[in-house]
C-alpha atoms as a PDB file:
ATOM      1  CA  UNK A   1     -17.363  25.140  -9.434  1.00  0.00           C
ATOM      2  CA  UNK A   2     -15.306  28.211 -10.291  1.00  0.00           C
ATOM      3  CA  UNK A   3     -11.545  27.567 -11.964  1.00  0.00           C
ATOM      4  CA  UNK A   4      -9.231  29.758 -11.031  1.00  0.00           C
ATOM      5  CA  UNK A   5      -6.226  30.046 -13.699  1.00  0.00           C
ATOM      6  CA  UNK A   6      -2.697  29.438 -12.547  1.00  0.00           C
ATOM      7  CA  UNK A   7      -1.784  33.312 -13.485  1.00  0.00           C
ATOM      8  CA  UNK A   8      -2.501  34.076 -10.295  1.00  0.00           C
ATOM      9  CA  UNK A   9      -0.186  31.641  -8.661  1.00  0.00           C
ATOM     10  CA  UNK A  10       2.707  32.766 -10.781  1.00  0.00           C
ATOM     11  CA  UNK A  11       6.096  31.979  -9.016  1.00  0.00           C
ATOM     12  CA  UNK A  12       7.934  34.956  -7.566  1.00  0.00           C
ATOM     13  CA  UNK A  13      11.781  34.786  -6.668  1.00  0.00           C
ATOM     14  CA  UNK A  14      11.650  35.249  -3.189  1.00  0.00           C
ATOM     15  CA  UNK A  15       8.865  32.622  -2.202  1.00  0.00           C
ATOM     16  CA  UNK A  16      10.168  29.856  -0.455  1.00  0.00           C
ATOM     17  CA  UNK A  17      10.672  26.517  -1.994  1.00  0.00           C
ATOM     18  CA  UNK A  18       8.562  24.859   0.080  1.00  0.00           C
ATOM     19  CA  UNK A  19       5.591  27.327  -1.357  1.00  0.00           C
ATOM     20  CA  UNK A  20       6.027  25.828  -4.409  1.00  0.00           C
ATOM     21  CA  UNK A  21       4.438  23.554  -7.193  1.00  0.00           C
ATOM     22  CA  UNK A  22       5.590  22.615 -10.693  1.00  0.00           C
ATOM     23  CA  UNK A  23       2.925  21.360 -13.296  1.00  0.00           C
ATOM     24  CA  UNK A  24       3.221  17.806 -13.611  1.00  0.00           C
ATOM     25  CA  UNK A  25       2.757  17.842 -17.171  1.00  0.00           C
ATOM     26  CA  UNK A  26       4.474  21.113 -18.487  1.00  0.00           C
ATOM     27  CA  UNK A  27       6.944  21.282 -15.390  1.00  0.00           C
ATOM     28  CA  UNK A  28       5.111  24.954 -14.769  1.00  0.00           C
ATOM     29  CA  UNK A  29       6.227  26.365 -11.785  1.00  0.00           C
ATOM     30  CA  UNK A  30       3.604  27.744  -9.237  1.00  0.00           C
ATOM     31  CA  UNK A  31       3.194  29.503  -5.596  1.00  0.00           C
ATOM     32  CA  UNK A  32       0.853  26.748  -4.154  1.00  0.00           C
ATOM     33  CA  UNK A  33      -1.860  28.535  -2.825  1.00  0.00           C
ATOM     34  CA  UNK A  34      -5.653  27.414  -1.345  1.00  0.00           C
ATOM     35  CA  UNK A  35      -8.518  28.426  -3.863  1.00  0.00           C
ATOM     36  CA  UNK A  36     -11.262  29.866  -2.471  1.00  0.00           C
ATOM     37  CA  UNK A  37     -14.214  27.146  -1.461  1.00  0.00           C
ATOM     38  CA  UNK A  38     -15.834  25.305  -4.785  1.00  0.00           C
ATOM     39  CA  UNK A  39     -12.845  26.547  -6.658  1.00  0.00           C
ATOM     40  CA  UNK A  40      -9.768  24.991  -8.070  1.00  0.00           C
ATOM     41  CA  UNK A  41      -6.195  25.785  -9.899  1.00  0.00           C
ATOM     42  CA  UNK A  42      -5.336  25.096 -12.964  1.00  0.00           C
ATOM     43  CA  UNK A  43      -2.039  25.389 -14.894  1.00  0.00           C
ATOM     44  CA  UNK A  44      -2.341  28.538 -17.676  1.00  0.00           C
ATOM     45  CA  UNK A  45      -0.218  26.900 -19.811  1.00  0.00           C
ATOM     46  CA  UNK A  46      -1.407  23.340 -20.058  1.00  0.00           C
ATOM     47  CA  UNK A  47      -4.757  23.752 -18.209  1.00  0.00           C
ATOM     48  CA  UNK A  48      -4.056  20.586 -15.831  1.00  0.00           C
ATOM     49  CA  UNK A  49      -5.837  20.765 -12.686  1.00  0.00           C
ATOM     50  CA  UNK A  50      -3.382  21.475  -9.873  1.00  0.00           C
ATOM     51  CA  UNK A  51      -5.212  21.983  -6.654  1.00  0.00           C
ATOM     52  CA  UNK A  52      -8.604  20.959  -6.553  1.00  0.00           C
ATOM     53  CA  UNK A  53     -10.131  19.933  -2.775  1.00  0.00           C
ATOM     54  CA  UNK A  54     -13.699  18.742  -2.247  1.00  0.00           C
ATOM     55  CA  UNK A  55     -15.275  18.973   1.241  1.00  0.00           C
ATOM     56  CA  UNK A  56     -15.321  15.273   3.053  1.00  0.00           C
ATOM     57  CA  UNK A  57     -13.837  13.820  -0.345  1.00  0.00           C
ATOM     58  CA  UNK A  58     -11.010  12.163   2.215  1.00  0.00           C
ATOM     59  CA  UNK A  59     -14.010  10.017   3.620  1.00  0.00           C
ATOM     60  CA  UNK A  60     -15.512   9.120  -0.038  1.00  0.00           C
ATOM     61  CA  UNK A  61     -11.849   8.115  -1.418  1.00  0.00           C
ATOM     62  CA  UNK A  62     -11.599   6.157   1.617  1.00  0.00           C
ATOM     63  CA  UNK A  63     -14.646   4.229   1.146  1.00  0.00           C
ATOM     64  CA  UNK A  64     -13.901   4.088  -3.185  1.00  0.00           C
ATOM     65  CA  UNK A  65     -10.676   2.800  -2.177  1.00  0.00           C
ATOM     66  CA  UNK A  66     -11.915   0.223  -0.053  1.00  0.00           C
ATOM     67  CA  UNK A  67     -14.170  -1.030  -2.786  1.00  0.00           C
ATOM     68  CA  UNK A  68     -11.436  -1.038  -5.529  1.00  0.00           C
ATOM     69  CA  UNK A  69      -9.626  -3.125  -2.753  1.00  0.00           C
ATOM     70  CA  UNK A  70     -12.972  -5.795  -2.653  1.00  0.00           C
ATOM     71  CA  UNK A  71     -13.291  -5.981  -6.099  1.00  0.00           C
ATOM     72  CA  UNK A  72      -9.700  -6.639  -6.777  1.00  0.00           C
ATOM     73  CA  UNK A  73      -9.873  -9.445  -4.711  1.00  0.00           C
ATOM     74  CA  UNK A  74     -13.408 -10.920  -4.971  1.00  0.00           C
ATOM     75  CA  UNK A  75     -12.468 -10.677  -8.895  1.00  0.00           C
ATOM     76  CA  UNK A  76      -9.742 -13.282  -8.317  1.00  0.00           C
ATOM     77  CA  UNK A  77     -12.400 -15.690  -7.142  1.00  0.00           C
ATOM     78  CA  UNK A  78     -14.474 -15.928  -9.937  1.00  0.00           C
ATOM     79  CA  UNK A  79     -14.686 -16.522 -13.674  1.00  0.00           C
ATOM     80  CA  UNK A  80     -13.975 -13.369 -16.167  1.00  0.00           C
ATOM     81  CA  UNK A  81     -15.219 -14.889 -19.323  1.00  0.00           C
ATOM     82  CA  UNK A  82     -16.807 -17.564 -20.738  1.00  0.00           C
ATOM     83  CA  UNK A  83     -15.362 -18.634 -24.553  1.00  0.00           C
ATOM     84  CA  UNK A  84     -17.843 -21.209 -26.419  1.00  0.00           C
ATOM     85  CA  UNK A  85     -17.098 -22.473 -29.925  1.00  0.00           C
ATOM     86  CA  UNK A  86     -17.280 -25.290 -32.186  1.00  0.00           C
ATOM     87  CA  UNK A  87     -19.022 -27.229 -29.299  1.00  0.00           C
ATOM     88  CA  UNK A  88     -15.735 -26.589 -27.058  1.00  0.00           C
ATOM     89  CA  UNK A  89     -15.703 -24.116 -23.984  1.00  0.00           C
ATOM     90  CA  UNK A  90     -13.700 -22.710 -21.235  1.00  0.00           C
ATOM     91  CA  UNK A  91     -13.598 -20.632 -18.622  1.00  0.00           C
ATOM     92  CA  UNK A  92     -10.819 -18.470 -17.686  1.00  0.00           C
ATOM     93  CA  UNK A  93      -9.993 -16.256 -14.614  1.00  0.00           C
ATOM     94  CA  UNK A  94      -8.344 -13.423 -13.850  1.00  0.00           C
ATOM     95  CA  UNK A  95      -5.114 -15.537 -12.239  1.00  0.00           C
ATOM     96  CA  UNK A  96      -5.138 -17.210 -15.258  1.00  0.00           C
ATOM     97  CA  UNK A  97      -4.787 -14.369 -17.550  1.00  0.00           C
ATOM     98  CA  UNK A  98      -2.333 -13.325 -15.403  1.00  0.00           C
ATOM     99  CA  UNK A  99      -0.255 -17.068 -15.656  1.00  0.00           C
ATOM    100  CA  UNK A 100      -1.194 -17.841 -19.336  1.00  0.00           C
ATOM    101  CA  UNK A 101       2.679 -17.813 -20.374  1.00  0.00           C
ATOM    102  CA  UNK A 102       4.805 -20.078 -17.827  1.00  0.00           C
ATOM    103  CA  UNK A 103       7.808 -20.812 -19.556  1.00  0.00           C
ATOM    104  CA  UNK A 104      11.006 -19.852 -20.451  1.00  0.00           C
ATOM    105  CA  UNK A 105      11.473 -15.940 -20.608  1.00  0.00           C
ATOM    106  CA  UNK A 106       7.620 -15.553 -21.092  1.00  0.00           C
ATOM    107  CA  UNK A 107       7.098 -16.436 -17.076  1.00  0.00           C
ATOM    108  CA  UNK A 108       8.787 -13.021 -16.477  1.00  0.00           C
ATOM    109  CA  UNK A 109       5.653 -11.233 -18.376  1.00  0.00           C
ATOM    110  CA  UNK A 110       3.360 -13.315 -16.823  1.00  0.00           C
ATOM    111  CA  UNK A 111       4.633 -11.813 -13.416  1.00  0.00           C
ATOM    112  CA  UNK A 112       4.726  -8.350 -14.746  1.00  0.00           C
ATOM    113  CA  UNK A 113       0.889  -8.660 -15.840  1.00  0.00           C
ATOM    114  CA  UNK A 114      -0.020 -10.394 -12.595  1.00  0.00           C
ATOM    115  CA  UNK A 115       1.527  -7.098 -10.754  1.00  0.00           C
ATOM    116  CA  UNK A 116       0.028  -4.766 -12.893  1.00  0.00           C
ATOM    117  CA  UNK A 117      -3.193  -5.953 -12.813  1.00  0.00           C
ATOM    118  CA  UNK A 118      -3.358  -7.649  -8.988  1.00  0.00           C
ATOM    119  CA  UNK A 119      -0.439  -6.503  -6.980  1.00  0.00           C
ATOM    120  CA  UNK A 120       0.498  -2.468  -7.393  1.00  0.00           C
ATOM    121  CA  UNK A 121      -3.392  -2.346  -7.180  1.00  0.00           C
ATOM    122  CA  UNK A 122      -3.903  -3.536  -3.862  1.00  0.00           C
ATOM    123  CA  UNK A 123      -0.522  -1.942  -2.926  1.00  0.00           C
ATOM    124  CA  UNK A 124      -1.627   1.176  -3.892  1.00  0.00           C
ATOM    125  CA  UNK A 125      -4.907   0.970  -2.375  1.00  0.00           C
ATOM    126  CA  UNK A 126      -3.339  -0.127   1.198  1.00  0.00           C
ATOM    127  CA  UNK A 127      -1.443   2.986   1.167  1.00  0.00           C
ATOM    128  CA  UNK A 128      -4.085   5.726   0.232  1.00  0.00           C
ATOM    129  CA  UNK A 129      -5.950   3.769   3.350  1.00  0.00           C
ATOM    130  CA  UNK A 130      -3.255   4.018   5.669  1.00  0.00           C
ATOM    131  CA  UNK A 131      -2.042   7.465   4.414  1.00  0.00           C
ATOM    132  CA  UNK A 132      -5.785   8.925   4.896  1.00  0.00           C
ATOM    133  CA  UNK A 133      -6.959   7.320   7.557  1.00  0.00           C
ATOM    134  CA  UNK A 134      -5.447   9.413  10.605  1.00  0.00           C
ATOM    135  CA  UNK A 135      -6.274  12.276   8.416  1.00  0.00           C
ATOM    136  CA  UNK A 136      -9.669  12.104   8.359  1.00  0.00           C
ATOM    137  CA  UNK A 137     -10.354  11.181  11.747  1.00  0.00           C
ATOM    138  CA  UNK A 138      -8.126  14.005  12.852  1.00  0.00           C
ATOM    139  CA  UNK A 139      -5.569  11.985  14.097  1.00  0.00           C
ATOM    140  CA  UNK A 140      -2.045  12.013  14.104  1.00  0.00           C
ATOM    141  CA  UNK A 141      -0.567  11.094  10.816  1.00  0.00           C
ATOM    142  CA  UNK A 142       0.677   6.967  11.328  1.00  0.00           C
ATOM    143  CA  UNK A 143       4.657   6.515  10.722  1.00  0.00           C
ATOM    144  CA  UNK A 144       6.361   6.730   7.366  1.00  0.00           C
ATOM    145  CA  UNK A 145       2.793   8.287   6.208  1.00  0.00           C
ATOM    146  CA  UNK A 146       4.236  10.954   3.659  1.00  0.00           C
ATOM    147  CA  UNK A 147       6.571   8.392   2.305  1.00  0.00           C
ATOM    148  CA  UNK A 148       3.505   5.884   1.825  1.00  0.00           C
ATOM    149  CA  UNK A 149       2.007   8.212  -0.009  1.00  0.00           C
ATOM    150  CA  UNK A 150       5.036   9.307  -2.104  1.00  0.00           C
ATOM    151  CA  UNK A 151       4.749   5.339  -2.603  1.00  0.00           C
ATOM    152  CA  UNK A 152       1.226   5.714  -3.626  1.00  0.00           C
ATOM    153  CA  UNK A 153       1.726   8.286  -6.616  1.00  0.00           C
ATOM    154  CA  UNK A 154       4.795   6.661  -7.943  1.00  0.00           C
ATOM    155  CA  UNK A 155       2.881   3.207  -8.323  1.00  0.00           C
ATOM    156  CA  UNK A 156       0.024   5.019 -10.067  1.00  0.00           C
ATOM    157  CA  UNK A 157       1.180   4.818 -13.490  1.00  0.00           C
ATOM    158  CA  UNK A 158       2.289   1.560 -12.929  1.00  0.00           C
ATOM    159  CA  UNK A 159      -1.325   0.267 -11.483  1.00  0.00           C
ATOM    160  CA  UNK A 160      -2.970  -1.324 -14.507  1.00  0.00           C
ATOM    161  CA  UNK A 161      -6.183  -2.734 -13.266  1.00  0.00           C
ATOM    162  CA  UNK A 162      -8.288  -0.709 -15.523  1.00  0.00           C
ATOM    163  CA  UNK A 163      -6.028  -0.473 -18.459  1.00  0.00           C
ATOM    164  CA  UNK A 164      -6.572  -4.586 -18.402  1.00  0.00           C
ATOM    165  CA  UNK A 165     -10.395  -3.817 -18.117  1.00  0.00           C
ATOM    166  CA  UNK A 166     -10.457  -1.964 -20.830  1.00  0.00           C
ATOM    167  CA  UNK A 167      -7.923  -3.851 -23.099  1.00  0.00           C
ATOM    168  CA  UNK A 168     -10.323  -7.045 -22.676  1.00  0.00           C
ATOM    169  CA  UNK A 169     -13.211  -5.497 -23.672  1.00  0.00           C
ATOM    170  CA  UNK A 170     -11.404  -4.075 -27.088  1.00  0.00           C
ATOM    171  CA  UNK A 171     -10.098  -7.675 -27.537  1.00  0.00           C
ATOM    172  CA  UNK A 172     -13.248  -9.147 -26.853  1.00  0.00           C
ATOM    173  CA  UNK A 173     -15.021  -7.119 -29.985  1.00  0.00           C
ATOM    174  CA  UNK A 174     -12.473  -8.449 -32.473  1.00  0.00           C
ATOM    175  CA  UNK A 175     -13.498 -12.223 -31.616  1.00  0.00           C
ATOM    176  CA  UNK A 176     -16.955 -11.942 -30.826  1.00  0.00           C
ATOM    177  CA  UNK A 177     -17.676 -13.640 -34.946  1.00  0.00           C
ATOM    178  CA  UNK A 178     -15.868 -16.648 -34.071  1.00  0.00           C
ATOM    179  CA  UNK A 179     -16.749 -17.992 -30.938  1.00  0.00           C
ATOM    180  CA  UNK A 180     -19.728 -17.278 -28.033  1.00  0.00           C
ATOM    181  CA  UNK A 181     -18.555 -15.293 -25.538  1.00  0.00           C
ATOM    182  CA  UNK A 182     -19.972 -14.741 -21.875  1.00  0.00           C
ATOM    183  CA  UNK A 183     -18.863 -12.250 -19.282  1.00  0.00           C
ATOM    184  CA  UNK A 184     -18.028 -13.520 -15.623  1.00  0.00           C
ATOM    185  CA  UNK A 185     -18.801 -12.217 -12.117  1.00  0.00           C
ATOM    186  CA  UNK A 186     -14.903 -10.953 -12.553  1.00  0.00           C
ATOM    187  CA  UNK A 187     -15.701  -8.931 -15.746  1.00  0.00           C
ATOM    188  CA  UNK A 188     -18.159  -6.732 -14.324  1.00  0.00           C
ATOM    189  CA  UNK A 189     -16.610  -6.224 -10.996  1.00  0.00           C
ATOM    190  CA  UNK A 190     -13.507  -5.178 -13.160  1.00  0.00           C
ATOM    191  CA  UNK A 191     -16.523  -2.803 -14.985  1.00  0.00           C
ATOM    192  CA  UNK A 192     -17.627  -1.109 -12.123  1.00  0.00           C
ATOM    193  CA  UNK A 193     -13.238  -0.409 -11.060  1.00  0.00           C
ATOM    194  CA  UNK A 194     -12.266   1.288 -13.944  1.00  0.00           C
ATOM    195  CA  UNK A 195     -15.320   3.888 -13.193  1.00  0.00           C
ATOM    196  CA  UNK A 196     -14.466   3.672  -9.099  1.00  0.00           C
ATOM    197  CA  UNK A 197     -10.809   4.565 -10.084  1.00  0.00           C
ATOM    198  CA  UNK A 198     -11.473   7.126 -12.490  1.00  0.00           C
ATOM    199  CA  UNK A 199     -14.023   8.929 -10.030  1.00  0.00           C
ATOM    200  CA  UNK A 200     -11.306   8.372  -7.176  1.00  0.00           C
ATOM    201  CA  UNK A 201      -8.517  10.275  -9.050  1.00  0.00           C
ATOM    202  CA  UNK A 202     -10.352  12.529  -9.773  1.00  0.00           C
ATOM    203  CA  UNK A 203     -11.190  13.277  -6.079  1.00  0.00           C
ATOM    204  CA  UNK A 204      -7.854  12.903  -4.843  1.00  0.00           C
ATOM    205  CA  UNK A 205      -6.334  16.078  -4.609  1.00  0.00           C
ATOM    206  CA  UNK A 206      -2.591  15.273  -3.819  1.00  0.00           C
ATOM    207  CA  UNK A 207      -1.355  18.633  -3.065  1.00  0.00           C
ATOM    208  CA  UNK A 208      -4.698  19.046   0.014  1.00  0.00           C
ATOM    209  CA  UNK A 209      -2.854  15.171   1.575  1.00  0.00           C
ATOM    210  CA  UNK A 210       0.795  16.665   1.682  1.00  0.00           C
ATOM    211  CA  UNK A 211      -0.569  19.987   3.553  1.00  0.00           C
ATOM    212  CA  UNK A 212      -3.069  17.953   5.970  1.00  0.00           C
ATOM    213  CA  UNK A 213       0.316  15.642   6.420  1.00  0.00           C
ATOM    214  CA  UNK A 214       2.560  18.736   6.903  1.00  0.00           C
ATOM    215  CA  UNK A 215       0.187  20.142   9.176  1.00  0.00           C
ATOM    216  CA  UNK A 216      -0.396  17.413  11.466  1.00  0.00           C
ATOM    217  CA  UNK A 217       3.831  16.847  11.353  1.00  0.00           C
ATOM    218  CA  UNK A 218       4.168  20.303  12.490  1.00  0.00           C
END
């Protein structure tokens, strides 16, 4: 894949605003234009990847979307880990991570973990589905689609599935000497997320959505 740098989408005074990108990290400001196919756009500054489509990648974050979607909620149904010690053992799930502190100011954290780690998940997910779905198929974008998918990337930093994934797993190192510890159906189908998300960002190339949106508005 070739990289283009962002030099050559340097912003010039009389483009229109709508031409225009900034950096989301460096707030660089860009003329937003197409790479040529297999290439991509990249801020000079920071080096974040700005623009980067993939043929048919609407119908693979579709379907990666849809299985973060499954696994969110099969992962509800079963056990995440299994703690032995001392001849004593329990199972827990991932609703009762989730609930583990139900009183007094505490049940307000309990309800932020359970939507970071359930809720903004499937939210998001719901809304990359119904933003791309019309898209891909070539049909006309369904209502309120751009402001679904505005939706979509503001929940993003708030959608925590994987950060809970991974935050287990450090956890689960630092107690592994004091008690016998087995992994759930839930812990692996949390596993295989965190790699589906990761894989799914890094198809999803938000600037190709709002011009396939714009387009099909127009």
């Amino acid at each position: 894949m070739t990289t283009a740098t962002a030099s050559e989408y340097a912003a010039a005074p009389d483009v229109p605003i709508e031409d225009l990108m900034a950096c989301p990290h460096c707030d660089a400001l860009y003329v937003a234009r197409l790479p040529e196919p297999g290439g991509r756009a990249v801020c000079r500054d920071c080096h974040t990847v700005l623009i980067s489509p993939r043929r048919k990648a609407g119908a693979r974050i579709i379907a990666m979307t849809l299985a973060v979607m499954i696994l969110v909620i099969s992962a509800l149904f079963f056990p995440f880990l299994d703690i032995n010690a001392q001849g004593f053992g329990n199972s827990t799930s991932i609703l009762d991570a989730a609930s583990s502190f139900r009183s007094g100011y505490m049940t307000f954290l309990s309800i932020v973990v359970a939507a970071a780690i359930i809720v903004i998940p499937l939210v998001r997910t719901m809304l990359i589905v119904y933003v791309l779905t019309p898209v891909v198929f070539d049909f006309k974008p369904w209502p309120q689609a751009r402001r679904a998918f505005r939706l979509s990337q503001e929940l993003k930093p708030w959608a925590m599935a994987e950060i809970f994934a991974i935050g287990c797993a450090v956890a689960l190192v630092k107690v592994a000497d004091l008690a016998n510890i087995g992994f759930g159906p839930a812990f692996w189908m949390f596993a295989v997320l965190v790699i589906l998300v990761l894989v799914n960002d890094n198809y999803l190339c938000t600037w190709s959505v709002w011009k396939s949106l714009e387009l099909e508005e127009e």
